[in-house]
N, C-alpha and C. Protein backbone atom coordinates (compact mmCIF):
# COMPACT_ATOMS: atom_id res chain seq x y z
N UNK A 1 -17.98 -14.88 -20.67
CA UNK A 1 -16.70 -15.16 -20.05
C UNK A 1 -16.11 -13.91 -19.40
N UNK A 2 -15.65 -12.73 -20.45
CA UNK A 2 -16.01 -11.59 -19.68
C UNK A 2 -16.03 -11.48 -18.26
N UNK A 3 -17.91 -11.09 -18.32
CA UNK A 3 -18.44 -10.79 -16.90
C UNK A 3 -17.70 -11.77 -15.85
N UNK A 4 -17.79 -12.93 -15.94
CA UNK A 4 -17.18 -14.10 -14.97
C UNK A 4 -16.06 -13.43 -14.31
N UNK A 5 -14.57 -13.12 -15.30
CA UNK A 5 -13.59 -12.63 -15.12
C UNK A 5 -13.20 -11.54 -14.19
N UNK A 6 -14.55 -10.55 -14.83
CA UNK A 6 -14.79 -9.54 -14.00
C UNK A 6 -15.48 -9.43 -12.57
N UNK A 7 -16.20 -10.38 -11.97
CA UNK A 7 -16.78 -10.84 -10.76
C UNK A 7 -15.79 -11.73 -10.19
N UNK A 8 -15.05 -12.26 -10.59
CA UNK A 8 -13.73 -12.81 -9.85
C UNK A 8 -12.74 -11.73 -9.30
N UNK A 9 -12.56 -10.70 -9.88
CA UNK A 9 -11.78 -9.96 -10.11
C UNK A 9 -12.55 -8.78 -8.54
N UNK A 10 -13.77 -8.80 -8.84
CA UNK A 10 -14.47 -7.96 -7.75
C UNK A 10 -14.18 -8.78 -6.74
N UNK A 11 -14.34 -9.73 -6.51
CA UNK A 11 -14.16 -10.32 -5.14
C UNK A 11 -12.98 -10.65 -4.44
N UNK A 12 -11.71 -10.29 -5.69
CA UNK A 12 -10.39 -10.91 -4.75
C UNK A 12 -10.30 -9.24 -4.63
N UNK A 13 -11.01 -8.60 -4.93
CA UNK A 13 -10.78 -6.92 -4.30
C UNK A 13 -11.42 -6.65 -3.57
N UNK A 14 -12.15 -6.95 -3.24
CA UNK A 14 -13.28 -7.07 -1.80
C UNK A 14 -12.56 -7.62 -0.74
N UNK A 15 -11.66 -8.76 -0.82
CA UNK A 15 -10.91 -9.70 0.05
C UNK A 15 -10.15 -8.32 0.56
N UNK A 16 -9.35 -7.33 -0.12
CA UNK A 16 -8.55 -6.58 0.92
C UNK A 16 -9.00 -5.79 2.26
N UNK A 17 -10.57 -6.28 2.18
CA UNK A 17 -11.02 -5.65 3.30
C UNK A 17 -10.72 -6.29 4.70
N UNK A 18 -10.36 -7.43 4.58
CA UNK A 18 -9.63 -8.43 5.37
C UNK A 18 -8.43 -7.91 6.24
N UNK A 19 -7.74 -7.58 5.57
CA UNK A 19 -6.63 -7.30 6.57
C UNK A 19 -6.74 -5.52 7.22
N UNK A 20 -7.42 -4.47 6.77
CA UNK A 20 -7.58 -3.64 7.86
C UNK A 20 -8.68 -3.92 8.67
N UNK A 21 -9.43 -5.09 8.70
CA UNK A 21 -9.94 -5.17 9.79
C UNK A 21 -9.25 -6.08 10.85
N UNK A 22 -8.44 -6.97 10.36
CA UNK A 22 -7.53 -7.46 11.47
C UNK A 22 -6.51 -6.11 12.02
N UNK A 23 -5.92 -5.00 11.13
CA UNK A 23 -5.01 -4.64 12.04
C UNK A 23 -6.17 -3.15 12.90
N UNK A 24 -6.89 -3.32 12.55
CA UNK A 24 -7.78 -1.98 13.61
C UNK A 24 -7.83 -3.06 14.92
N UNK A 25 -8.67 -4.50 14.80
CA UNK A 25 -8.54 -4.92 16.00
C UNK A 25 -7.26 -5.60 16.54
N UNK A 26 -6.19 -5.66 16.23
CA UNK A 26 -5.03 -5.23 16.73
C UNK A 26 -4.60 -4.09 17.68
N UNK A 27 -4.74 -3.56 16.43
CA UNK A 27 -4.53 -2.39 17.06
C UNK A 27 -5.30 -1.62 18.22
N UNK A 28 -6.71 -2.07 18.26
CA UNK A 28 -7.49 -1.43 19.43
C UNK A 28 -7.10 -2.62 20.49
N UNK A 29 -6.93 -3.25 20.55
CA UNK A 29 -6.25 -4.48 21.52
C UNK A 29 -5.13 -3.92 22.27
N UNK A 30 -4.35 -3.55 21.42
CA UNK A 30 -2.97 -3.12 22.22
C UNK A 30 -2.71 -1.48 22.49
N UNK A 31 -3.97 -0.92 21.56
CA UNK A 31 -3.72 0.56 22.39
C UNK A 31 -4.82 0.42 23.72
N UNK A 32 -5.59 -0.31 24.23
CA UNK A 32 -6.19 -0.51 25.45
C UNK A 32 -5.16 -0.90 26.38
N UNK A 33 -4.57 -1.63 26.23
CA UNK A 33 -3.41 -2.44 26.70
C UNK A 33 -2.49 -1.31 26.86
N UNK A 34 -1.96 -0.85 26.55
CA UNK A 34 -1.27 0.47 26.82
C UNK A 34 -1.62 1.56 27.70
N UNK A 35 -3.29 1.88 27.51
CA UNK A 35 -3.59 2.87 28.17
C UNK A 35 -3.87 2.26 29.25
N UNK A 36 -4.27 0.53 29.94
CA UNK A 36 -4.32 0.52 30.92
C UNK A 36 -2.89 0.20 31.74
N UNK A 37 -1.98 0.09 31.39
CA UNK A 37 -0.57 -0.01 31.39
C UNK A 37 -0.19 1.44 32.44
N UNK A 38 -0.44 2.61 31.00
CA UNK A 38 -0.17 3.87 31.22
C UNK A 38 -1.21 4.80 31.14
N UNK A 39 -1.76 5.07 32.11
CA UNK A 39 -3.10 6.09 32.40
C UNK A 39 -2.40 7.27 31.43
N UNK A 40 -1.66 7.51 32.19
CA UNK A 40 -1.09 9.17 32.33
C UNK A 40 -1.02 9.50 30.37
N UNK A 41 -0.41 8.45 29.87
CA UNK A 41 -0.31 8.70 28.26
C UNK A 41 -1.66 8.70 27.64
N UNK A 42 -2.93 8.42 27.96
CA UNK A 42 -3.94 7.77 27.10
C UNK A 42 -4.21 8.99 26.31
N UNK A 43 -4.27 10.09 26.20
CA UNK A 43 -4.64 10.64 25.57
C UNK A 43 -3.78 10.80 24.22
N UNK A 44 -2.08 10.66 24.56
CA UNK A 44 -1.63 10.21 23.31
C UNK A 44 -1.63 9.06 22.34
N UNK A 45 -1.98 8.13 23.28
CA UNK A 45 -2.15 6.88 23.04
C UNK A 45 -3.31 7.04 22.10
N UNK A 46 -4.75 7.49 22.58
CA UNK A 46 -6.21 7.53 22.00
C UNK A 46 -5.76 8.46 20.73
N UNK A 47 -4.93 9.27 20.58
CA UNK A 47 -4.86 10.20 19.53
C UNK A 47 -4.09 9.29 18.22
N UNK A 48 -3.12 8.03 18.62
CA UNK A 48 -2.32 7.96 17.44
C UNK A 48 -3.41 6.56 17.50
N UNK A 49 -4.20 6.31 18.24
CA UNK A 49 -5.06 5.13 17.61
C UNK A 49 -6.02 5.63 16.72
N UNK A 50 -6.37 6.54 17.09
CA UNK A 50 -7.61 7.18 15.73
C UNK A 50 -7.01 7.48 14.73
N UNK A 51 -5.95 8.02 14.81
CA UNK A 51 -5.23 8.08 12.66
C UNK A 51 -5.30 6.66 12.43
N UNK A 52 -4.23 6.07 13.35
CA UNK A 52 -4.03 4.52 12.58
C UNK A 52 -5.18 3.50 12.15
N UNK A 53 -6.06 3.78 12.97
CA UNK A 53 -7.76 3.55 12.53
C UNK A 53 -7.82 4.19 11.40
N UNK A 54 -8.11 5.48 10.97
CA UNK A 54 -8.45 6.33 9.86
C UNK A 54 -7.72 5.94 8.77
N UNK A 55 -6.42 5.40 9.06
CA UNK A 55 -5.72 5.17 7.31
C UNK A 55 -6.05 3.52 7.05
N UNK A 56 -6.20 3.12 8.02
CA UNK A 56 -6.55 1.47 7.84
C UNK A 56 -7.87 1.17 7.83
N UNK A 57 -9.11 1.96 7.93
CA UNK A 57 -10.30 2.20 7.46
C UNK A 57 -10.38 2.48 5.77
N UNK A 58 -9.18 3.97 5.54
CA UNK A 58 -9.37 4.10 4.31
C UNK A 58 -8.83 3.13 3.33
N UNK A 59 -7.76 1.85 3.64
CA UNK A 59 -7.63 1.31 2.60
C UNK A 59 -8.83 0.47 2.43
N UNK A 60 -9.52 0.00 3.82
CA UNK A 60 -10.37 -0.82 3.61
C UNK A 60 -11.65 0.10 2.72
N UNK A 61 -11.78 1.10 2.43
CA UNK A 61 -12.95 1.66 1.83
C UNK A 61 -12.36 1.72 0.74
N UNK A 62 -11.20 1.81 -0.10
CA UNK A 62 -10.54 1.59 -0.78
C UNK A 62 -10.84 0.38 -1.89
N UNK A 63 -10.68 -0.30 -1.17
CA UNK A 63 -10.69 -2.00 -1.43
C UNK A 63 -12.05 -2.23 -1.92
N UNK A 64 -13.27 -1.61 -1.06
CA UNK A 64 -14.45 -2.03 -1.20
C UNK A 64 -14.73 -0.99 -2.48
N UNK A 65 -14.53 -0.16 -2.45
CA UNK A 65 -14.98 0.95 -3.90
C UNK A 65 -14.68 0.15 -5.60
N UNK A 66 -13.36 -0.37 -4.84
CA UNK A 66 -12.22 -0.31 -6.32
C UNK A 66 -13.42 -2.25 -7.02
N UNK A 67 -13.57 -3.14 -5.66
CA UNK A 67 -14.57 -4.09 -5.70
C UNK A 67 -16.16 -3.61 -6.90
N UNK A 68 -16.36 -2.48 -6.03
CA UNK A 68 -17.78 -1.99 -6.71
C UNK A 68 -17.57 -1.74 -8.06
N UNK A 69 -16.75 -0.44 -8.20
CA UNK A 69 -16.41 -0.01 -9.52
C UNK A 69 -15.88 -1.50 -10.61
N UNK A 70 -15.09 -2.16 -10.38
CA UNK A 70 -15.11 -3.67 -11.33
C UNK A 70 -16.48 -4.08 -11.22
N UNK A 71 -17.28 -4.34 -10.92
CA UNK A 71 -18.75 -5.13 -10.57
C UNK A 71 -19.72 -4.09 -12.18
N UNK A 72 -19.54 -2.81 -11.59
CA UNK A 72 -20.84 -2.09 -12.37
C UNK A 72 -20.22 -1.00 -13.60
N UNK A 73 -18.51 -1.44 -14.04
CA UNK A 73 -18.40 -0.47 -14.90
C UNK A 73 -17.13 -2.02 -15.63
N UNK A 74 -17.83 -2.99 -15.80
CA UNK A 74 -17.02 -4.05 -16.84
C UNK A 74 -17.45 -4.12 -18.60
């Protein structure tokens, strides 16, 4: 019963990988949209899309670790 608990438990933590991948492609949607909007900005534009990528990557690696670690240390 246990283990069960614990493989349920991995997978609704796996699920948070879900939403930083909706907001990266969001977000790369509308910083294109911007830079073709505004040439002249893209380089600020390209600069605050790669953090906002980078922290919404890391929850998603986040999510997937915290998944693993329940799986192989129950």
């Amino acid at each position: 019963m246990n283990g069960d608990v614990a493989m349920l438990g991995a997978g609704l933590a796996a699920l948070g990988v879900i939403g930083p991948g909706i907001g990266i492609g969001i977000l790369t949607g509308m910083s294109t949209s911007a830079m073709g909007r505004n040439p002249d900005a893209a380089s600020t534009i390209r600069a605050t899309f790669i953090l906002g990528a980078a922290f919404a990557e890391g929850l998603g690696i986040l999510a997937f670790v915290v998944g693993v670690l329940i799986v192989f240390l129950k």
